[in-house]
Protein backbone atom coordinates (compact mmCIF):
# COMPACT_ATOMS: atom_id res chain seq x y z
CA UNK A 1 18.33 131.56 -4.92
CA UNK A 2 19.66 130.14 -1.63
CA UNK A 3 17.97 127.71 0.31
CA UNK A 4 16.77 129.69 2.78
CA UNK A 5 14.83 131.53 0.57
CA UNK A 6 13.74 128.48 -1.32
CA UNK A 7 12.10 126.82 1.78
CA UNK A 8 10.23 130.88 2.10
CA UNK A 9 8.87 130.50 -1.13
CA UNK A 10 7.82 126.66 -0.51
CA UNK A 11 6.11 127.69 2.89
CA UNK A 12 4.64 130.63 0.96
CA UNK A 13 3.40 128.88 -1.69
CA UNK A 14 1.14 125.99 0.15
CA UNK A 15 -2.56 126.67 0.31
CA UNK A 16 -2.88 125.33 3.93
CA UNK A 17 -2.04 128.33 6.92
CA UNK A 18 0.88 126.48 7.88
CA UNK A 19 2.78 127.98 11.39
CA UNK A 20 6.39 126.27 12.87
CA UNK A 21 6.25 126.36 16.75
CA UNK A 22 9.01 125.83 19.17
CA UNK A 23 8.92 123.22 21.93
CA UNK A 24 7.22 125.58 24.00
CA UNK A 25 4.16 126.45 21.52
CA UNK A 26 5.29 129.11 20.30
CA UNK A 27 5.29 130.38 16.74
CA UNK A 28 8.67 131.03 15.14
CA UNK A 29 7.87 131.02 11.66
CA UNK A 30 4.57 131.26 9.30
CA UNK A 31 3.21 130.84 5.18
CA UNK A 32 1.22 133.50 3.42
CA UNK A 33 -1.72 131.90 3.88
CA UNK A 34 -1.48 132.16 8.13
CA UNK A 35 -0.81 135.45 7.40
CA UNK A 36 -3.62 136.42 4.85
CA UNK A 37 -5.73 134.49 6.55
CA UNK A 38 -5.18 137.27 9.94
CA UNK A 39 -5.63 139.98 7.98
CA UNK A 40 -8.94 138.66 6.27
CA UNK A 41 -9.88 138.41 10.08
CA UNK A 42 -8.83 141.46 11.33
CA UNK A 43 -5.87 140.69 12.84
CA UNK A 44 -3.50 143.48 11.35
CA UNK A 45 -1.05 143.96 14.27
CA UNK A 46 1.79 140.60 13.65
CA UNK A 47 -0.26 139.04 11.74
CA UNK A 48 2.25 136.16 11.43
CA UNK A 49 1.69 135.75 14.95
CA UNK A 50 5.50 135.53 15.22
CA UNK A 51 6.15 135.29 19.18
CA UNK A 52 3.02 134.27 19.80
CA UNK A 53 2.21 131.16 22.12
CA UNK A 54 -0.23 129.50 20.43
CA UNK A 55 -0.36 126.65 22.70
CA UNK A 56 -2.01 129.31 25.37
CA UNK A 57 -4.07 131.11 23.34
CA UNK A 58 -5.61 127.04 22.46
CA UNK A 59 -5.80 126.50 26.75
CA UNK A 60 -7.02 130.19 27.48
CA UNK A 61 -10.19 129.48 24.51
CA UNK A 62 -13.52 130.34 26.31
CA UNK A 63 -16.41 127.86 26.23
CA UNK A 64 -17.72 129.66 23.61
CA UNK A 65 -14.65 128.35 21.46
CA UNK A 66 -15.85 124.33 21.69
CA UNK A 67 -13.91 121.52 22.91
CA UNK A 68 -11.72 121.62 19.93
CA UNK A 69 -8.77 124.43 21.54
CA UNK A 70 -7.93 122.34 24.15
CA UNK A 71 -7.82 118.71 21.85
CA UNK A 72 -5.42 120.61 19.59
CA UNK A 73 -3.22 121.97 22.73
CA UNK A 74 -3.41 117.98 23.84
CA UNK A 75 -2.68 116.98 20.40
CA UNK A 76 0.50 119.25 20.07
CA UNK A 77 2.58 118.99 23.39
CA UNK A 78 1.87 114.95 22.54
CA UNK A 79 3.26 116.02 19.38
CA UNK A 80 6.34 117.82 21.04
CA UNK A 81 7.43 115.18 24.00
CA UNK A 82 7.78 112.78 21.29
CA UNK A 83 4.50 110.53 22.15
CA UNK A 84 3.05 110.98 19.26
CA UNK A 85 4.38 111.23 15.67
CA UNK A 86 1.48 113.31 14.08
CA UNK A 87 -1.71 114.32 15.11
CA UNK A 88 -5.21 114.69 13.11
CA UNK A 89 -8.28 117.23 14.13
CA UNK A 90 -11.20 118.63 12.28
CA UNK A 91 -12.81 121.57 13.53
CA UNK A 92 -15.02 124.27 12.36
CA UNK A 93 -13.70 127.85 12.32
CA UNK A 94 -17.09 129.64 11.53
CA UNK A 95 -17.05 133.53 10.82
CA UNK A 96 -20.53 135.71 11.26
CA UNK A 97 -21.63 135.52 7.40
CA UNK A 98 -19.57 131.85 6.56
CA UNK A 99 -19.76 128.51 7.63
CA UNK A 100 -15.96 127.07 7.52
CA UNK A 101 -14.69 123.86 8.34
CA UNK A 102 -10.74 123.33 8.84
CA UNK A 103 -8.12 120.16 9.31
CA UNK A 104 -5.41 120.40 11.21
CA UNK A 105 -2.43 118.36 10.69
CA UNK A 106 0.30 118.65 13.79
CA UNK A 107 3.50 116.73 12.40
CA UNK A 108 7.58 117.21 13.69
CA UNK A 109 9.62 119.35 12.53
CA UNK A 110 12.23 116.63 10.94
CA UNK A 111 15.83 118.28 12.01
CA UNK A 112 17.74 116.11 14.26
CA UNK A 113 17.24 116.99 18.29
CA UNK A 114 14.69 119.10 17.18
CA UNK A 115 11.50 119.81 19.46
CA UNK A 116 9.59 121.86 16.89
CA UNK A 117 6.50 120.75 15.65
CA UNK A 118 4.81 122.24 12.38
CA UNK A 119 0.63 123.10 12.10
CA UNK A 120 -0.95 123.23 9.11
CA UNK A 121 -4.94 124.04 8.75
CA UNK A 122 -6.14 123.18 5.54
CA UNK A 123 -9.72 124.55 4.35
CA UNK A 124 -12.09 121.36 3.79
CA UNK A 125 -14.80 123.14 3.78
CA UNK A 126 -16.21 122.12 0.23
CA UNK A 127 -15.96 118.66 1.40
CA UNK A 128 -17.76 119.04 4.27
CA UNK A 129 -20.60 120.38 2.72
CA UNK A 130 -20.15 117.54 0.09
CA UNK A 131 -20.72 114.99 2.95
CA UNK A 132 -23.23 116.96 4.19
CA UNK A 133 -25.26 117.70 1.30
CA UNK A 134 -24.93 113.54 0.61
CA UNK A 135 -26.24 112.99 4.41
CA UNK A 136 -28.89 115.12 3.67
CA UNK A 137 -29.70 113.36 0.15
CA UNK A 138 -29.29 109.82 1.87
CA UNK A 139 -32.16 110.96 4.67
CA UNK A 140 -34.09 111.57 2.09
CA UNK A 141 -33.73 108.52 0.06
CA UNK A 142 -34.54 106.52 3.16
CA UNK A 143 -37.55 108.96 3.82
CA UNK A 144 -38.15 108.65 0.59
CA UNK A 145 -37.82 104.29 1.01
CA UNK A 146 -40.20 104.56 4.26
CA UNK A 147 -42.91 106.28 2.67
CA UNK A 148 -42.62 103.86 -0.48
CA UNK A 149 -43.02 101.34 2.06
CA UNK A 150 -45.56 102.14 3.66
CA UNK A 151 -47.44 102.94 0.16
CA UNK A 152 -46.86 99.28 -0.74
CA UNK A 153 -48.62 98.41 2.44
CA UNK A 154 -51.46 100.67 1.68
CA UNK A 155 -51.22 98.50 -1.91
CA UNK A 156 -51.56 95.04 -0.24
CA UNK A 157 -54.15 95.97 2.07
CA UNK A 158 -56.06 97.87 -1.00
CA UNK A 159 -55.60 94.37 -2.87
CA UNK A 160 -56.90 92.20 -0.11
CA UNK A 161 -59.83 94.27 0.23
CA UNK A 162 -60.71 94.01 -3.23
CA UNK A 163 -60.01 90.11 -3.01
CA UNK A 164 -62.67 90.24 -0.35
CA UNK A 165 -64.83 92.40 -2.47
CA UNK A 166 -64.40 89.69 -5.16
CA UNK A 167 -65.06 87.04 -2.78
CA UNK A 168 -68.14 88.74 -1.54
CA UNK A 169 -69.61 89.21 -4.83
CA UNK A 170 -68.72 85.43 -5.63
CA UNK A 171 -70.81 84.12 -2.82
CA UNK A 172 -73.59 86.61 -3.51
CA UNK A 173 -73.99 85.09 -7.18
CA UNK A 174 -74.25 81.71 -5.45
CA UNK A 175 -76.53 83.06 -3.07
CA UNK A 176 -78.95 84.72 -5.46
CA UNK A 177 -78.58 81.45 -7.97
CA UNK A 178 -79.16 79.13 -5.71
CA UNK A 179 -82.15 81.18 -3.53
CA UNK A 180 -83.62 83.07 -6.21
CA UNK A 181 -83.39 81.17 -9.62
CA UNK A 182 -82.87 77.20 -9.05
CA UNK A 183 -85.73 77.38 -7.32
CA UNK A 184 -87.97 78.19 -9.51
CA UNK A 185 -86.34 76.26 -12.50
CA UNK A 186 -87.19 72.85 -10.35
CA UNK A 187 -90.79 74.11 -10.13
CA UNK A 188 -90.56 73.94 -13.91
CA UNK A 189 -88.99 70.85 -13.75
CA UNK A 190 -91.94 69.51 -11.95
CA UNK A 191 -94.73 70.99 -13.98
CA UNK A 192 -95.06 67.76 -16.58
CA UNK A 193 -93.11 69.38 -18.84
CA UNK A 194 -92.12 67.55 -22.53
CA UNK A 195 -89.29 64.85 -22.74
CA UNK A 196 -87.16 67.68 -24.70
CA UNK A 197 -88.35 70.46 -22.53
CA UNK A 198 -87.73 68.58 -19.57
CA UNK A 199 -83.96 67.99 -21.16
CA UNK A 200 -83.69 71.90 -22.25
CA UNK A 201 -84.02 72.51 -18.70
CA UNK A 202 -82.23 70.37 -16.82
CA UNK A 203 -79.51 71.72 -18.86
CA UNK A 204 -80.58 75.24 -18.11
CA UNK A 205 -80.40 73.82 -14.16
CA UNK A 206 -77.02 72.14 -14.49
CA UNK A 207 -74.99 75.09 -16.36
CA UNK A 208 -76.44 77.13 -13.21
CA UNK A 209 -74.72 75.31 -11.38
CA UNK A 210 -71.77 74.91 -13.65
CA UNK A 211 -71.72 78.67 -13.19
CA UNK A 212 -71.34 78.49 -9.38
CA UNK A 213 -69.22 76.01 -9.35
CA UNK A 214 -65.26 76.16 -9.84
CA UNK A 215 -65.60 72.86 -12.53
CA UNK A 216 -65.87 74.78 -15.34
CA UNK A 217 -63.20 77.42 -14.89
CA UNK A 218 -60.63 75.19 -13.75
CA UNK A 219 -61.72 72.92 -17.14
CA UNK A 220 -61.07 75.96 -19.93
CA UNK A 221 -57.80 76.57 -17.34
CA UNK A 222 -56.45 73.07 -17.26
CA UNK A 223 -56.53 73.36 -21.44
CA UNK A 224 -57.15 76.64 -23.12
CA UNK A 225 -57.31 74.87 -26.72
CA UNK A 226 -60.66 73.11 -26.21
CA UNK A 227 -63.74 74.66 -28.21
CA UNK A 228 -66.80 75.69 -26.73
CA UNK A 229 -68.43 73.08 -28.03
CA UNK A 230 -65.87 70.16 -26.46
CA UNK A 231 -66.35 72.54 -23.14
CA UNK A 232 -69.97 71.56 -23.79
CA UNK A 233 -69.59 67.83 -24.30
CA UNK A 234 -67.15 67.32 -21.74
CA UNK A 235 -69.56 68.67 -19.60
CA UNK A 236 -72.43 66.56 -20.62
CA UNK A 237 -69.68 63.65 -20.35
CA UNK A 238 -69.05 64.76 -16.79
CA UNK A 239 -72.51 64.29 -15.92
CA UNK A 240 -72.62 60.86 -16.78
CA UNK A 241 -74.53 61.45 -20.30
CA UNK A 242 -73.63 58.82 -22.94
CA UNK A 243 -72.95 60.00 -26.73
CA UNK A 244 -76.48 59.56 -27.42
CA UNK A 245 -78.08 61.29 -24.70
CA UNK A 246 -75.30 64.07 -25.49
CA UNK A 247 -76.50 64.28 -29.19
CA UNK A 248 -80.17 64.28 -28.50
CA UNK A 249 -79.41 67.31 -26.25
CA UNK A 250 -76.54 69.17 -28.67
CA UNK A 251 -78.95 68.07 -31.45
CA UNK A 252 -75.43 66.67 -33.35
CA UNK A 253 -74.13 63.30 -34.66
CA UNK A 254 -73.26 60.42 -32.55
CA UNK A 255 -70.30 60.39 -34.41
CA UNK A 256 -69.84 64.05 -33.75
CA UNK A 257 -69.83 63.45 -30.18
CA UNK A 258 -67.53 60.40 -30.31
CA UNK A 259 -64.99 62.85 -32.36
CA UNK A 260 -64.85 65.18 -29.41
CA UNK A 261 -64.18 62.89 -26.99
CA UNK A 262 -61.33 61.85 -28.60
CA UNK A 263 -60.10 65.35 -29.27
CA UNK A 264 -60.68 66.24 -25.42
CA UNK A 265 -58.71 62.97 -24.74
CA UNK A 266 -55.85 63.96 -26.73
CA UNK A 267 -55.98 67.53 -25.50
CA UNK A 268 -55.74 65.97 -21.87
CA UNK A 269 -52.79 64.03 -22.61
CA UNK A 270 -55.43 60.75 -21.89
CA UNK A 271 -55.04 59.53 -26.05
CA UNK A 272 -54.21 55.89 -25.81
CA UNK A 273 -54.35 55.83 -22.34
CA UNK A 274 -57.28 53.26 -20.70
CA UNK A 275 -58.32 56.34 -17.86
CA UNK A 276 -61.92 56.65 -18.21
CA UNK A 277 -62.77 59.92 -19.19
CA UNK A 278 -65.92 61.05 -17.09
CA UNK A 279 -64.02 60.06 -13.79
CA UNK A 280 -60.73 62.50 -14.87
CA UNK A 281 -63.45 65.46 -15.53
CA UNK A 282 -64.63 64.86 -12.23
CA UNK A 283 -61.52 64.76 -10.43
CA UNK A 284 -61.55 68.42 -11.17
CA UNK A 285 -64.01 69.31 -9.13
């Protein structure tokens, strides 16, 4: 096979609808592909396009045809003086049921003194809707972002309203406590009641106000290990009771009492330390 027919079967064999031009624009030589490509198109008298100057059918392009006719005529005769080694241009090339996209390529022809220049359009139109279709997927990601936003607005502000719920219902507890109950338990208080009933209660009054007061929540949070009962003595130690007074009221051993201490002690880190005990429990207030 001689090399002439070599290079045919090269041209002919590229996928891209590759055309030579002379230094005028015109076409002197085309693949298969240019060729098929007519024909799919309609184009069934040359084709090839062999004669043709495709530099003025690029300038003579109605407005209809885009701005891209006359960047590619630009693009070649920058190509043929020599300015310019190669030359780069996407376009779209859309037909009535088909959206197409194309790249043209605009390189010389490499023969020495040679003005020739050689096109070659290559179909990118699967990548194009590639990009596309990931443009499209990254608007909605980000639509997708802004609306997860704003949900996690609508969260916070959902969660500081029921904070203020929660706060609200705090300080009507306190309210109806204070307004509606103590009241009534210091009329009892001052009805000559019995020594013990007197003590049942006060104690009745002072977990009241244990119970609207932060003391004994930030006690069982400061040390989750202490009992209900060394809740209850610590308490009574927080009051200013001694061991008696908090036995006559537990109805327990004043040893009994003295052993809790000492356990809350050591569960307070305060074992063999000389910190007195009543004014640690109320520095938690």
């Amino acid at each position: 096979m001689g090399n002439e027919k070599i290079y045919k079967v090269a041209l002919d064999s590229l996928s891209a609808h590759v055309a030579i031009l002379d230094q005028d624009g015109v076409i002197i030589e085309s693949n298969r592909a240019w060729r098929d490509f007519a024909l799919e198109n309609g184009l069934t008298e040359n084709p090839g396009s062999i004669g043709v100057n495709y530099l003025k059918v690029c300038e003579q392009a109605g407005p209809e045809a885009g701005a891209e006719p006359a960047a590619v005529a630009q693009g070649i005769r920058r190509v043929i003086s020599g300015e310019l080694t190669e030359v780069f241009i996407d376009y779209p090339c859309h037909a009535p049921r088909q959206q197409r996209w194309y790249a043209l390529r605009v390189v010389r022809f490499r023969e020495p003194g040679s003005r020739k220049v050689i096109l070659a359009h290559e179909n990118i139109t699967p990548l194009v809707l590639v990009q596309r279709s990931l443009a499209q997927k990254e608007s909605e990601l980000r639509d997708k972002g802004d609306r997860l936003e704003e949900s996690n607005i609508a969260l916070k502000v959902l969660l500081r309203h029921r904070e203020d719920d929660r706060r609200q219902l705090e300080e009507n507890m306190v309210a109806n406590v204070r307004e509606l109950i103590l009241p009534y338990v210091d009329r009892l208080l001052g009805a000559g009641l019995k020594a013990r009933e007197q003590a049942v209660v006060e104690i009745i009054r002072d977990r009241l106000q244990e119970i609207i007061s932060p003391f004994l929540n930030r006690l069982t949070s400061l040390n989750t290990l202490l009992t209900p009962q060394e809740i209850r003595v610590a308490t009574l130690v927080r009051e200013g009771r001694s061991s008696k007074d908090i036995a006559e009221i537990l109805m327990v051993s004043v040893s009994a009492v003295d052993f809790h201490r000492k356990r809350i002690r050591k569960k307070l880190n305060m074992a063999g330390r000389g910190a007195n005990l009543r004014s640690y429990l109320l520095s938690l207030h």
